[in-house]
C-alpha atoms as a PDB file:
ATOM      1  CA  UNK A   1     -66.436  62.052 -46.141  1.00  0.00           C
ATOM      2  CA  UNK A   2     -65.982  61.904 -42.388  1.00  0.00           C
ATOM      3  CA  UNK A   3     -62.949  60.174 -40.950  1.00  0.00           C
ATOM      4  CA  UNK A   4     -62.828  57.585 -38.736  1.00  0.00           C
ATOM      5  CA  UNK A   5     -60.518  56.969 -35.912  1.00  0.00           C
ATOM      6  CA  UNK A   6     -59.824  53.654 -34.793  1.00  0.00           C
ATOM      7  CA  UNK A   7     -59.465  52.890 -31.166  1.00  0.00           C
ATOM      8  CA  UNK A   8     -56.263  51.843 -30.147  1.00  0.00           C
ATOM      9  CA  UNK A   9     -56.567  48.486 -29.026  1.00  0.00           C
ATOM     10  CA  UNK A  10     -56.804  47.314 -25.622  1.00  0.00           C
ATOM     11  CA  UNK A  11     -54.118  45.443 -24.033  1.00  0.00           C
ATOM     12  CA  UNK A  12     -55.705  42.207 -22.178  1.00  0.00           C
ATOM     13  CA  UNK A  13     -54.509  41.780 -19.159  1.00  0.00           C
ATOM     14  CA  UNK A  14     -51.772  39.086 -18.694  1.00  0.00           C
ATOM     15  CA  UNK A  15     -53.253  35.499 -17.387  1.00  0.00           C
ATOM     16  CA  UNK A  16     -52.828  35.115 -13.633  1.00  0.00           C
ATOM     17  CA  UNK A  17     -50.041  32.958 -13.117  1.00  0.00           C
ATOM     18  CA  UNK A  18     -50.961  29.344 -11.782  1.00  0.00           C
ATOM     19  CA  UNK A  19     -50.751  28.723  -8.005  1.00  0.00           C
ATOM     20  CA  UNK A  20     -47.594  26.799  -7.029  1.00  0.00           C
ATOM     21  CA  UNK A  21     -48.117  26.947  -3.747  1.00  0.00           C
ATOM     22  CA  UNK A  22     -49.389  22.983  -3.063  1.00  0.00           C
ATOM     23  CA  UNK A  23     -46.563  21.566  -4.966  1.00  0.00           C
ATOM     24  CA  UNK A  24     -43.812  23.821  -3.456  1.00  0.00           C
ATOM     25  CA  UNK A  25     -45.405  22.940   0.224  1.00  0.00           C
ATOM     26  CA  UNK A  26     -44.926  19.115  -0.730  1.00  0.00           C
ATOM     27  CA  UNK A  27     -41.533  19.387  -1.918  1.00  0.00           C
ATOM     28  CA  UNK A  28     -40.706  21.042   1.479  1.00  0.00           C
ATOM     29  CA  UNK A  29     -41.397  18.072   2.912  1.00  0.00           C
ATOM     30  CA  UNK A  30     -40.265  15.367   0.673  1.00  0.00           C
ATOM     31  CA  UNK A  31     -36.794  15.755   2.796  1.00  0.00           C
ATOM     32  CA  UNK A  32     -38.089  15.549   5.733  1.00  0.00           C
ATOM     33  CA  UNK A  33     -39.867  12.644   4.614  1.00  0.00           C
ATOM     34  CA  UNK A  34     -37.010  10.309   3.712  1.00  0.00           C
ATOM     35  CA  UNK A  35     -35.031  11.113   6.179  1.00  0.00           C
ATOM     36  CA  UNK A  36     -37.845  10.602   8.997  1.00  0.00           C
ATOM     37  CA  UNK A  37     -36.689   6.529   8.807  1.00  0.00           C
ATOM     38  CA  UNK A  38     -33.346   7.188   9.389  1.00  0.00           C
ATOM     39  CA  UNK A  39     -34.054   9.888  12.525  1.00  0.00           C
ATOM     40  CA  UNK A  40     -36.453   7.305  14.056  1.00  0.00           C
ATOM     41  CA  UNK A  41     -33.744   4.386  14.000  1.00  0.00           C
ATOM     42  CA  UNK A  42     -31.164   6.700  15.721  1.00  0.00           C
ATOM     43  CA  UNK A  43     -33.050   7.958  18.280  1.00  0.00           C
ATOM     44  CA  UNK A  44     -34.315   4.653  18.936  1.00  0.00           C
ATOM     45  CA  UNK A  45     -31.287   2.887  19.198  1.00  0.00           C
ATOM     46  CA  UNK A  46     -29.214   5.481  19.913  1.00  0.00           C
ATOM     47  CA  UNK A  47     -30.938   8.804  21.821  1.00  0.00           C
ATOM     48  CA  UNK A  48     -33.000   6.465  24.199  1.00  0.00           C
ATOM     49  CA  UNK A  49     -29.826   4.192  24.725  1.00  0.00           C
ATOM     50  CA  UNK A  50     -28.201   7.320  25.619  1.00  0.00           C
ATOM     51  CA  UNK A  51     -30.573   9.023  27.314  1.00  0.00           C
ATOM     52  CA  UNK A  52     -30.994   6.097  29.791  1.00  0.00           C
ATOM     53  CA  UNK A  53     -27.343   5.919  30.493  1.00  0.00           C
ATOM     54  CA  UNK A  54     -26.952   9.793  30.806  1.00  0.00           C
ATOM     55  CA  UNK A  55     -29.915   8.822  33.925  1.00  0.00           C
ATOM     56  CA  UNK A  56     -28.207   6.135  34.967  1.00  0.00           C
ATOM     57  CA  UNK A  57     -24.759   8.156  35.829  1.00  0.00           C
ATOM     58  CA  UNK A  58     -26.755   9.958  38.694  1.00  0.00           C
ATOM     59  CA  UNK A  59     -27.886   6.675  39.959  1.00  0.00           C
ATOM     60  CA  UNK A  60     -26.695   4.627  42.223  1.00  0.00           C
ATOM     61  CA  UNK A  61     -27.297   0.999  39.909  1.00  0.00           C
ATOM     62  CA  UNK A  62     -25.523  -1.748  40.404  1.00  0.00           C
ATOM     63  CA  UNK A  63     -26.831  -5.577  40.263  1.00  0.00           C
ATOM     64  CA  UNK A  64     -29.487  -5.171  42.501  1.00  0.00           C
ATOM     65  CA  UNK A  65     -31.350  -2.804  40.142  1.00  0.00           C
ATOM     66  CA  UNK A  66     -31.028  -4.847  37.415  1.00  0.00           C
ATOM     67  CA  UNK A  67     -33.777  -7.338  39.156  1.00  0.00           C
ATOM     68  CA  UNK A  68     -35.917  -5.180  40.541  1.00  0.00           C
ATOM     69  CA  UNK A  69     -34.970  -2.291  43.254  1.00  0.00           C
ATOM     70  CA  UNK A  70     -35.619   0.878  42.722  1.00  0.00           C
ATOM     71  CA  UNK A  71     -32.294   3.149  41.881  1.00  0.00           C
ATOM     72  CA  UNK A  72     -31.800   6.092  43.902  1.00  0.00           C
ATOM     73  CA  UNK A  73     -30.208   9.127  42.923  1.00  0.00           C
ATOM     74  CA  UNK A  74     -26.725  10.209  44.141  1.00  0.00           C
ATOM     75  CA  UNK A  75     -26.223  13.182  42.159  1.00  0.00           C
ATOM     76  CA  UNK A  76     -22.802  13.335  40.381  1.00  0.00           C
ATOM     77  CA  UNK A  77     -21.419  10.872  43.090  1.00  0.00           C
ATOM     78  CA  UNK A  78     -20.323   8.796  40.449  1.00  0.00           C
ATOM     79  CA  UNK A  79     -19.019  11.463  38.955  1.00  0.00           C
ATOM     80  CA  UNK A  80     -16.995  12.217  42.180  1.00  0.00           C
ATOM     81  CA  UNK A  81     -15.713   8.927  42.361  1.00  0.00           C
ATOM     82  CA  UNK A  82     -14.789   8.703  38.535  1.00  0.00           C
ATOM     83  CA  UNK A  83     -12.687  11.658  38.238  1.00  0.00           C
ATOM     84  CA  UNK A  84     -10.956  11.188  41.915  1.00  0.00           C
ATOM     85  CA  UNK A  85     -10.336   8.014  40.654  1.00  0.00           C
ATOM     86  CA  UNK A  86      -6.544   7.401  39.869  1.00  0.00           C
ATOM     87  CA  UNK A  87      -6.919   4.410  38.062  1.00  0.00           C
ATOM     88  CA  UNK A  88      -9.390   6.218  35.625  1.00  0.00           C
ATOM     89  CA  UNK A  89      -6.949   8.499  35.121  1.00  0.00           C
ATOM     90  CA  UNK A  90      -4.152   6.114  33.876  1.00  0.00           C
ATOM     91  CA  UNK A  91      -6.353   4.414  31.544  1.00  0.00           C
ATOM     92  CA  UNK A  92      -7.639   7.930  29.836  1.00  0.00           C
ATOM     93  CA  UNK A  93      -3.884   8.411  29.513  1.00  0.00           C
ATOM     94  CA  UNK A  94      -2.736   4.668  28.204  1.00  0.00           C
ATOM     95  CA  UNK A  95      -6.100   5.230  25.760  1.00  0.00           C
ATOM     96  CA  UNK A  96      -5.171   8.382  24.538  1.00  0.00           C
ATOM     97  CA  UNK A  97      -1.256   7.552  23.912  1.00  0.00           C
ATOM     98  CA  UNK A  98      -3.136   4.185  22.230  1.00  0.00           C
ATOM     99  CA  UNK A  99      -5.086   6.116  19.995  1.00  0.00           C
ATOM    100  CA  UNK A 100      -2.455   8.868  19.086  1.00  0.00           C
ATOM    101  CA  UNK A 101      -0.187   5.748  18.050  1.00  0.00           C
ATOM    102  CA  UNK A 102      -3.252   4.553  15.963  1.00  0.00           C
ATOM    103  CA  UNK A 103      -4.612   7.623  14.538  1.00  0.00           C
ATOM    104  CA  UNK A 104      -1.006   8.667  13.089  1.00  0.00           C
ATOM    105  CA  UNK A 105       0.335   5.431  11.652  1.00  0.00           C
ATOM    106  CA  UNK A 106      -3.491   4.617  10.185  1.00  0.00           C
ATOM    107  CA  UNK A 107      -3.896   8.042   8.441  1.00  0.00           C
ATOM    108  CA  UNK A 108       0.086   8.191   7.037  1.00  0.00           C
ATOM    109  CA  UNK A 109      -0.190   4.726   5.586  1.00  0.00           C
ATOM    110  CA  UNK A 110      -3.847   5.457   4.486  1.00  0.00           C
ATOM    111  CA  UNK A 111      -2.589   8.442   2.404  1.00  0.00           C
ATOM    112  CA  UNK A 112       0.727   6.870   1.220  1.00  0.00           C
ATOM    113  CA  UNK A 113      -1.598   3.781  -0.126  1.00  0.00           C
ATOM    114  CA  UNK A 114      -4.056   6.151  -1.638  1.00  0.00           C
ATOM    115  CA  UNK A 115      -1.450   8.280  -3.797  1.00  0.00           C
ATOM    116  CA  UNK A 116       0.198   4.676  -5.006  1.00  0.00           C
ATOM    117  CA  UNK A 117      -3.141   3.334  -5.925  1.00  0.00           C
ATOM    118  CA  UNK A 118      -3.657   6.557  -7.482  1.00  0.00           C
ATOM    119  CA  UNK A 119      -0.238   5.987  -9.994  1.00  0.00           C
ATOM    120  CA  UNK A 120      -0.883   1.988 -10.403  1.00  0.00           C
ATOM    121  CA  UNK A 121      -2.047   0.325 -13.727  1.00  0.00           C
ATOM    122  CA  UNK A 122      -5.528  -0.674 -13.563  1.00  0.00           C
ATOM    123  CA  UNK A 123      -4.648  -4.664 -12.630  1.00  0.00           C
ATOM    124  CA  UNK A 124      -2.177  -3.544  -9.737  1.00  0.00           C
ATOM    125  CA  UNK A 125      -4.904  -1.190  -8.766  1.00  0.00           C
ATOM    126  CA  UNK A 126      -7.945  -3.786  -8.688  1.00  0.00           C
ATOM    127  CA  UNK A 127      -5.407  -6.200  -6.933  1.00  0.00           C
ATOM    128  CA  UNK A 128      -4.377  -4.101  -4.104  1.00  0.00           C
ATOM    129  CA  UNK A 129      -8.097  -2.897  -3.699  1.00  0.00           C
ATOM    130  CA  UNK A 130      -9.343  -6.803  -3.041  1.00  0.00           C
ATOM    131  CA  UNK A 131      -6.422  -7.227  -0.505  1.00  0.00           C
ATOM    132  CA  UNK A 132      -7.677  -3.994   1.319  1.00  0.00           C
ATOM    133  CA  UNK A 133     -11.256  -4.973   0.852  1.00  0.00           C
ATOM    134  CA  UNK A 134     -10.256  -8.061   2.579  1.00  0.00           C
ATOM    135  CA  UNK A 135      -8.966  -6.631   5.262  1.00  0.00           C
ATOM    136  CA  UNK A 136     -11.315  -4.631   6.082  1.00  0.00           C
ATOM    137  CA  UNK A 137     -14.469  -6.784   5.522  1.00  0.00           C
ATOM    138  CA  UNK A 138     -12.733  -9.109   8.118  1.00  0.00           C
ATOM    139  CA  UNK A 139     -14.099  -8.994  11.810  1.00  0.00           C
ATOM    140  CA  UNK A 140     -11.816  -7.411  14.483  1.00  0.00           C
ATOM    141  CA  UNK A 141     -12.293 -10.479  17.001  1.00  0.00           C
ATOM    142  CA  UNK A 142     -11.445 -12.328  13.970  1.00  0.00           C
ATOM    143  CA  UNK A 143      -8.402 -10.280  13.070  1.00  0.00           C
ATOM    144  CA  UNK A 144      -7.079 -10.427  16.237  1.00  0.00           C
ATOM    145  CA  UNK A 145      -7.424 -14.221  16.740  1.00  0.00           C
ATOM    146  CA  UNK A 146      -5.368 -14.628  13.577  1.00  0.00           C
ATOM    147  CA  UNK A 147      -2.700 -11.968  14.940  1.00  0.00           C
ATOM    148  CA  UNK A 148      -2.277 -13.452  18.420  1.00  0.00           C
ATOM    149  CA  UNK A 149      -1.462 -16.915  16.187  1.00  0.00           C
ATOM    150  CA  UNK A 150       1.125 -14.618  13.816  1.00  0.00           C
ATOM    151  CA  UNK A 151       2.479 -13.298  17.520  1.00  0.00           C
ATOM    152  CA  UNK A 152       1.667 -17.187  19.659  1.00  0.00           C
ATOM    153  CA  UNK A 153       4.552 -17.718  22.573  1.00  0.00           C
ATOM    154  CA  UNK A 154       5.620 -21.575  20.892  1.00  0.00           C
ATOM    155  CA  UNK A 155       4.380 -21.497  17.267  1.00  0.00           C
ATOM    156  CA  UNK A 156       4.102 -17.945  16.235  1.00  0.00           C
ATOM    157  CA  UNK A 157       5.311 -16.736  12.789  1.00  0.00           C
ATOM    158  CA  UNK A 158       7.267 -13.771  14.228  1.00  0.00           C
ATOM    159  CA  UNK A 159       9.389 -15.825  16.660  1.00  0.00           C
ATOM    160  CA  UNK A 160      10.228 -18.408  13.755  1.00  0.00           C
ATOM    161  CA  UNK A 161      11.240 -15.152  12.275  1.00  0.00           C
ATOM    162  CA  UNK A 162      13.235 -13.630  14.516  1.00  0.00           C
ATOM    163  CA  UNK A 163      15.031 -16.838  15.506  1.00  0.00           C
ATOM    164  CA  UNK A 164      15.631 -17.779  11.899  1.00  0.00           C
ATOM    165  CA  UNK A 165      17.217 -14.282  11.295  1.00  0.00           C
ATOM    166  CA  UNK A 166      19.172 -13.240  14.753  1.00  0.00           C
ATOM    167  CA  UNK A 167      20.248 -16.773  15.391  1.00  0.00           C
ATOM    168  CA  UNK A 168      18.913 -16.651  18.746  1.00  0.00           C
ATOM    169  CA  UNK A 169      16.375 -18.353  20.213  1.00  0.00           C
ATOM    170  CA  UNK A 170      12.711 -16.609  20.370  1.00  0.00           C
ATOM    171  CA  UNK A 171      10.684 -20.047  21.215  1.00  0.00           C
ATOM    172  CA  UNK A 172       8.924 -19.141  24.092  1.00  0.00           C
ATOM    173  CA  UNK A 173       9.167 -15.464  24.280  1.00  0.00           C
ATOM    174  CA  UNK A 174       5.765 -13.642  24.612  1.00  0.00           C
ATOM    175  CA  UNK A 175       4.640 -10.714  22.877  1.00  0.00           C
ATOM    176  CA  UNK A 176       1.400  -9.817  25.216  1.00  0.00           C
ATOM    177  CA  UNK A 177       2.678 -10.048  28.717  1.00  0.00           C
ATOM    178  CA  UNK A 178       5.053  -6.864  28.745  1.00  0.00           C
ATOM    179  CA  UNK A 179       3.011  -3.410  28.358  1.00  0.00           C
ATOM    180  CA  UNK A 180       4.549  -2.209  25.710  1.00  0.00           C
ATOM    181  CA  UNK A 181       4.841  -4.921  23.436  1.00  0.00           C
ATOM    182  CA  UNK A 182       1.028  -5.449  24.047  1.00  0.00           C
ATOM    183  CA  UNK A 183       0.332  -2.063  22.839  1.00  0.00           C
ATOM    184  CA  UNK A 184       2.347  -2.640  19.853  1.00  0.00           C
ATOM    185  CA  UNK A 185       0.803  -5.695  18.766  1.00  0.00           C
ATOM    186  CA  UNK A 186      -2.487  -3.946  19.743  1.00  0.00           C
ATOM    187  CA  UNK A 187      -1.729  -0.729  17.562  1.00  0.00           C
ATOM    188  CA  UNK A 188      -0.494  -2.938  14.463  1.00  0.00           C
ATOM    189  CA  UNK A 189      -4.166  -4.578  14.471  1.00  0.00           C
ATOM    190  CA  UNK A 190      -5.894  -1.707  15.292  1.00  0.00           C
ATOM    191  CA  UNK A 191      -3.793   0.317  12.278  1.00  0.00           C
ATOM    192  CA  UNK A 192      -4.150  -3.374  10.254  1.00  0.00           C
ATOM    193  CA  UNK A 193      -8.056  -3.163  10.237  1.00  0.00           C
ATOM    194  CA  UNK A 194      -8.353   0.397  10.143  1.00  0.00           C
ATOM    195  CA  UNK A 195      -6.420   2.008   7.158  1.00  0.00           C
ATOM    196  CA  UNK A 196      -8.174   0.432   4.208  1.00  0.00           C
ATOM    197  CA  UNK A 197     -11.424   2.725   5.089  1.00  0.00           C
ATOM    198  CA  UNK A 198      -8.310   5.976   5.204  1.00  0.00           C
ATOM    199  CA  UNK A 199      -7.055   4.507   1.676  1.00  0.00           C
ATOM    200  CA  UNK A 200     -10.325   3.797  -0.015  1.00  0.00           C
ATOM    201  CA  UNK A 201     -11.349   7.283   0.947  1.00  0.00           C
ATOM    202  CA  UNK A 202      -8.526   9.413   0.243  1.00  0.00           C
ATOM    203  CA  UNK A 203      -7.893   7.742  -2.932  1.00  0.00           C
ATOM    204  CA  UNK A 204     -11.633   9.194  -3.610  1.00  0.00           C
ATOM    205  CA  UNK A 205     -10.564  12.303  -3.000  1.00  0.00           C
ATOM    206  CA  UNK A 206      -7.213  11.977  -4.725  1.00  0.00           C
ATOM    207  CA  UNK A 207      -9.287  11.379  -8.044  1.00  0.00           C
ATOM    208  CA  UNK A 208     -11.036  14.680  -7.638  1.00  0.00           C
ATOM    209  CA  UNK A 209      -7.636  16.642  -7.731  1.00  0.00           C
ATOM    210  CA  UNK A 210      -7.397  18.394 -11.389  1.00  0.00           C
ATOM    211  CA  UNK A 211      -4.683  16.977 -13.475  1.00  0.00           C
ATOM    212  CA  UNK A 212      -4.430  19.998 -15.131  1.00  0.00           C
ATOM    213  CA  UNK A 213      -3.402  21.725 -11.539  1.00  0.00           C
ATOM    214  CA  UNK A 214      -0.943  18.919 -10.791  1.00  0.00           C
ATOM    215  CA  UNK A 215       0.516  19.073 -14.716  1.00  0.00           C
ATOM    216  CA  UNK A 216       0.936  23.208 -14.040  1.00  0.00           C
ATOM    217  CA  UNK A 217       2.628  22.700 -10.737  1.00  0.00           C
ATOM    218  CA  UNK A 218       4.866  19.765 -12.419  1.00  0.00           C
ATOM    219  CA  UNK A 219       5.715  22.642 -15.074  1.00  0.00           C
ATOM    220  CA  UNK A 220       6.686  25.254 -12.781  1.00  0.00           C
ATOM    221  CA  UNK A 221       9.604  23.063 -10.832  1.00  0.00           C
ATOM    222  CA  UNK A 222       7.458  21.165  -8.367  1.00  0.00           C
ATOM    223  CA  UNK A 223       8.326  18.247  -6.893  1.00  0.00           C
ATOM    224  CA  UNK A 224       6.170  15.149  -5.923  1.00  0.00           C
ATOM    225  CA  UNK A 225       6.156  16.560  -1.800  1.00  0.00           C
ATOM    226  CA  UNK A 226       5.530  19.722  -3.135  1.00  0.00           C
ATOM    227  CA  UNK A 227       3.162  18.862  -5.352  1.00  0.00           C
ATOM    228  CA  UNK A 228       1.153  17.071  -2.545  1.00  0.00           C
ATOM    229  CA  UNK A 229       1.785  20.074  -0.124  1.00  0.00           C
ATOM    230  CA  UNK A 230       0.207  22.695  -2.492  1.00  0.00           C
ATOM    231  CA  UNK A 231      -1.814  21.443  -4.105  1.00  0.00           C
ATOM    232  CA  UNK A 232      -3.255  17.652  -3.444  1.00  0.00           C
ATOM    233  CA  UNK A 233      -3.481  18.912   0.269  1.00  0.00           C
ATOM    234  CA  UNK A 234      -6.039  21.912   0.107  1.00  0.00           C
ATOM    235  CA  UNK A 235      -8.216  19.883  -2.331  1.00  0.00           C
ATOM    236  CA  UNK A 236      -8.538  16.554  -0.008  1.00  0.00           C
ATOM    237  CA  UNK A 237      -8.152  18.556   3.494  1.00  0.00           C
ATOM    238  CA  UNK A 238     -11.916  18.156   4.350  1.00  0.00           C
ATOM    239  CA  UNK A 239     -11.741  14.926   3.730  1.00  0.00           C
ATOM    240  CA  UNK A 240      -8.662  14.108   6.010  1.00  0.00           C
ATOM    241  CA  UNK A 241     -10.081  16.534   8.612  1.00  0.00           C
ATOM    242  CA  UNK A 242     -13.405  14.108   9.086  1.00  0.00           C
ATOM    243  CA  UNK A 243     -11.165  10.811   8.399  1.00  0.00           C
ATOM    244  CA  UNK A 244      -8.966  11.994  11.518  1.00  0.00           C
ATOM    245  CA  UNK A 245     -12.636  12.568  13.785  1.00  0.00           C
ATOM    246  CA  UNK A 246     -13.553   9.478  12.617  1.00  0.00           C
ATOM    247  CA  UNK A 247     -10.216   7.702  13.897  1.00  0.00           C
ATOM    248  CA  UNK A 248      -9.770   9.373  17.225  1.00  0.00           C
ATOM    249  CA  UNK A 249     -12.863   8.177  18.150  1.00  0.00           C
ATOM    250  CA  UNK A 250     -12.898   4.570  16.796  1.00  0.00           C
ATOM    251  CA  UNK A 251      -9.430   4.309  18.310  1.00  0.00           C
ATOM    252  CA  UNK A 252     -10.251   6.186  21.408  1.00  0.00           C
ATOM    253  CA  UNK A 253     -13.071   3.396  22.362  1.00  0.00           C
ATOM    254  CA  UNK A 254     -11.478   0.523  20.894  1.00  0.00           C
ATOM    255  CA  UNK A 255     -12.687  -2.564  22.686  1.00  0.00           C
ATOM    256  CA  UNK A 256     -12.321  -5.975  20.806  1.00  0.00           C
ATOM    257  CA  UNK A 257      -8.831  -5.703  20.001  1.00  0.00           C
ATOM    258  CA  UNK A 258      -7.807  -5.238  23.148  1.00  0.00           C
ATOM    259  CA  UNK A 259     -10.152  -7.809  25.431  1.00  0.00           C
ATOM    260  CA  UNK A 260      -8.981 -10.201  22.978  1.00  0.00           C
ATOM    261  CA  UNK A 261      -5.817 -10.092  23.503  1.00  0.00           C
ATOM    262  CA  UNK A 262      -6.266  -9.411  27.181  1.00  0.00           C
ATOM    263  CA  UNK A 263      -7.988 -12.847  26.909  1.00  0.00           C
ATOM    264  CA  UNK A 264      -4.565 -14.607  24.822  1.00  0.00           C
ATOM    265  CA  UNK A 265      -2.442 -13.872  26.910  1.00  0.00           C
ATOM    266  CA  UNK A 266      -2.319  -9.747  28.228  1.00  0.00           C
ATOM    267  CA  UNK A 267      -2.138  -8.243  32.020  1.00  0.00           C
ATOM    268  CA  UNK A 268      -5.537  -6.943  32.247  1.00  0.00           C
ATOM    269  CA  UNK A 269      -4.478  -4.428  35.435  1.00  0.00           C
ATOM    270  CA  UNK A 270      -1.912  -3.176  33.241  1.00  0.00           C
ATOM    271  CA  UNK A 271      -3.512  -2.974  29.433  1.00  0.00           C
ATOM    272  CA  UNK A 272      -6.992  -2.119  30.308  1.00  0.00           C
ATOM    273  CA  UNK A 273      -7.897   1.083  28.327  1.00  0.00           C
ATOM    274  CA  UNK A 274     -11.296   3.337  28.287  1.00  0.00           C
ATOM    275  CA  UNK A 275     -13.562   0.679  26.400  1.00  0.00           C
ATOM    276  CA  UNK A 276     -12.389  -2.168  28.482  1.00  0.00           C
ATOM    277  CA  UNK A 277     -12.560  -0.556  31.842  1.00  0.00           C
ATOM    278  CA  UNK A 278     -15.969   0.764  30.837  1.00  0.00           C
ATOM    279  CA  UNK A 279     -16.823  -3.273  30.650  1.00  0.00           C
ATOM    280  CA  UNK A 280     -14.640  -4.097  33.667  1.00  0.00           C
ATOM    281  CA  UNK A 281     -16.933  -1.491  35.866  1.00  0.00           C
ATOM    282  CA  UNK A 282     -19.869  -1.893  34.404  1.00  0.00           C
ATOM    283  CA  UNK A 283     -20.391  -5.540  33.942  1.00  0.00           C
ATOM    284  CA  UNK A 284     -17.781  -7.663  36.272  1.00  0.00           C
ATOM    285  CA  UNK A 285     -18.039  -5.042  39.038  1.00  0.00           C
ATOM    286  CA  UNK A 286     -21.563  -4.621  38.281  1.00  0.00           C
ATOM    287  CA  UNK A 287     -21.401  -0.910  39.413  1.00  0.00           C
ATOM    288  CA  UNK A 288     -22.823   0.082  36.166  1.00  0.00           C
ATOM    289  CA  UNK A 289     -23.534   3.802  37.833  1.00  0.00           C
ATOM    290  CA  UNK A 290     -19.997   4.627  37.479  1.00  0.00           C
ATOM    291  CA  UNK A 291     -19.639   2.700  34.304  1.00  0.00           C
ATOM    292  CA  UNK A 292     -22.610   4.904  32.781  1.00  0.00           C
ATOM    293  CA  UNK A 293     -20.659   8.403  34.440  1.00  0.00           C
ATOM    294  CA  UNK A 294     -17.170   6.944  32.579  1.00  0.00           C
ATOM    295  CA  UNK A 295     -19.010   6.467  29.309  1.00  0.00           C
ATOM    296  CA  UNK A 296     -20.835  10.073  29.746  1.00  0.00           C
ATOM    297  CA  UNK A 297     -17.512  11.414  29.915  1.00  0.00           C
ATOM    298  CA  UNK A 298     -15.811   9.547  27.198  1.00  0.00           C
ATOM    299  CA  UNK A 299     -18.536  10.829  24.805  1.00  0.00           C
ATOM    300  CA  UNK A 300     -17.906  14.336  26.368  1.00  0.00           C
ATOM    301  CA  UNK A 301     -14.014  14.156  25.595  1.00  0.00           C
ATOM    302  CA  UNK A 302     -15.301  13.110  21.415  1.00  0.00           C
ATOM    303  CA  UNK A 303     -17.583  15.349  21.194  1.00  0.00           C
ATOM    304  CA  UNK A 304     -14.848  17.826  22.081  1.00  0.00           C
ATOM    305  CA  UNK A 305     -12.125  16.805  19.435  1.00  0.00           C
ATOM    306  CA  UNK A 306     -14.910  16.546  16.829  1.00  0.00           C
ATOM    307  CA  UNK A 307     -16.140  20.309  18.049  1.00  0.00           C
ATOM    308  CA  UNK A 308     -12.503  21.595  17.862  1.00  0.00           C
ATOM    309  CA  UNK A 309     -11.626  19.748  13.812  1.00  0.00           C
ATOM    310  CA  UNK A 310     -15.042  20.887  12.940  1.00  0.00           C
ATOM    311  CA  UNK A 311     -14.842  24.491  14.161  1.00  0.00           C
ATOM    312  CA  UNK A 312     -11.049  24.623  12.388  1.00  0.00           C
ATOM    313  CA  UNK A 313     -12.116  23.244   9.161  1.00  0.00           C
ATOM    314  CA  UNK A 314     -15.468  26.148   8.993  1.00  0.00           C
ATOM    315  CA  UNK A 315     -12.680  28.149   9.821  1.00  0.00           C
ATOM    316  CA  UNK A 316     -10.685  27.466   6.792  1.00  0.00           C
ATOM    317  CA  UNK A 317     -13.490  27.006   4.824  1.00  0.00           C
ATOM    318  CA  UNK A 318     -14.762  31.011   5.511  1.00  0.00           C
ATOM    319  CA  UNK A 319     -10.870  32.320   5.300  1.00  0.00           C
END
């Protein structure tokens, strides 16, 4: 009887695998699309605005180009003018000693707030986050009505104060017409308005922190400022590093503290800084050439700090 020999059988080739293509091309662009709305509002009303005044630096404008004649360019004349400028010069400086003031009380008391919301009960906590909430919701022009009443020449809170405690007499004495006591009042508004954002969003990044880490550290004979040094620090230092961008350049162009109080009762010649004298150019002298060179520069100087904290923290981030 003759064998027979079966065939081995034939493997079938595998199914082609399914195109993906189509889909994988739309999810490309499904970024793209949502943030297409948000692209379009900025460069609308923010690129053009700052395209035109970019222009408007090498122009001579002033108010009769605002009706009608044609602006000439002067090259960086304005330019020229700006920078040889003394007066420019000691209102960059008054700004920037402003801001430092600002930036270092606002981000110290931001933190210190943040690590004792972090160690309240849950009632403290929710109470102290209203009052912040409070303060920040309310408007600076606002704010700084109500502190030129707490700081008023006749009827002001801290000269009730003062008398009340010294035994002296503070009726009459005024907070805004000296330089330096302007500034102060200025920086404790400007600090007032600005630390619950600092607080809110460290104490965000405080609840991030491992309590494990912090319970190891407390084991091996840290302390509380070590503790924060070693530990809390390299966790929340991103955040801090684009909390203290953020706050140079608020408080480098702060504006509506300081006309305001300009307006109660302050030397303008004497307490103008950048944002103000960017007005005073611009808009009473009507030279709003030089007032569109001083802004180009002032955006110059913040894109510089924000290069410099960026550039550090990559740094840190690659080491």
């Amino acid at each position: 009887m003759a064998k027979t020999t079966l065939a081995p059988p034939v493997a079938s080739a595998p199914p082609a695998p399914e195109s993906h293509q189509k889909p994988r091309h739309r999810r490309s662009l499904a970024p793209f699309a949502l943030i297409a709305p948000a692209i379009i509002m900025l460069a609308v009303f923010i690129g053009w605005p700052l395209v035109q005044m970019i222009v408007m630096s090498f122009q001579e404008f002033g108010r009769a180009q605002i009706f009608g004649t044609p602006a000439e360019f002067i090259g960086i004349d304005n330019y020229i003018a700006v920078l040889t400028d003394s007066e420019f010069w000691m209102v960059l400086a008054r700004s920037i000693l402003l801001c430092l003031a600002c930036v270092t009380a606002t981000m110290v008391l931001g933190v210190l707030i943040a690590l004792m919301m972090k160690s309240l009960g849950t009632v403290m906590r929710t109470a102290l986050s209203i009052s912040l909430l409070l303060a920040w919701a309310m408007p600076a022009l606002t704010a700084t009505i109500v502190w030129g009443w707490i700081f008023d020449t006749q009827y002001g809170l801290v000269n009730y104060f003062l008398t009340q405690v010294t035994g002296t007499d503070w009726t009459g004495h005024s907070w805004l017409i000296d330089p330096l006591s302007f500034f102060a009042v200025a920086a404790i508004i400007i600090t007032w308005g600005a630390i619950p954002f600092v607080a809110f969003t460290a104490y965000a990044g405080l609840t991030q922190v491992p309590d494990e880490v912090l319970e190891a550290a407390s084991l091996d004979g840290a302390g509380p400022a070590q503790r924060f040094r070693l530990v809390t620090l390299p966790y929340i230092r991103s955040i801090l590093i684009v909390l203290l961008i953020l706050q140079v350049i608020w408080d480098l162009r702060v504006f509506a503290q300081i006309y305001a109080l300009q307006t109660i009762g302050g030397v303008r010649a004497d307490t103008n800084t950048i944002g103000v004298y960017i007005y005073s150019v611009s808009m009473a002298s009507g030279d709003l050439g030089a007032g569109g060179a001083i802004s180009v520069i002032l955006v110059v100087i913040m894109l510089l700090i924000a290069a410099y904290y960026i550039r550090s923290m990559l740094k840190e981030d690659r080491s």
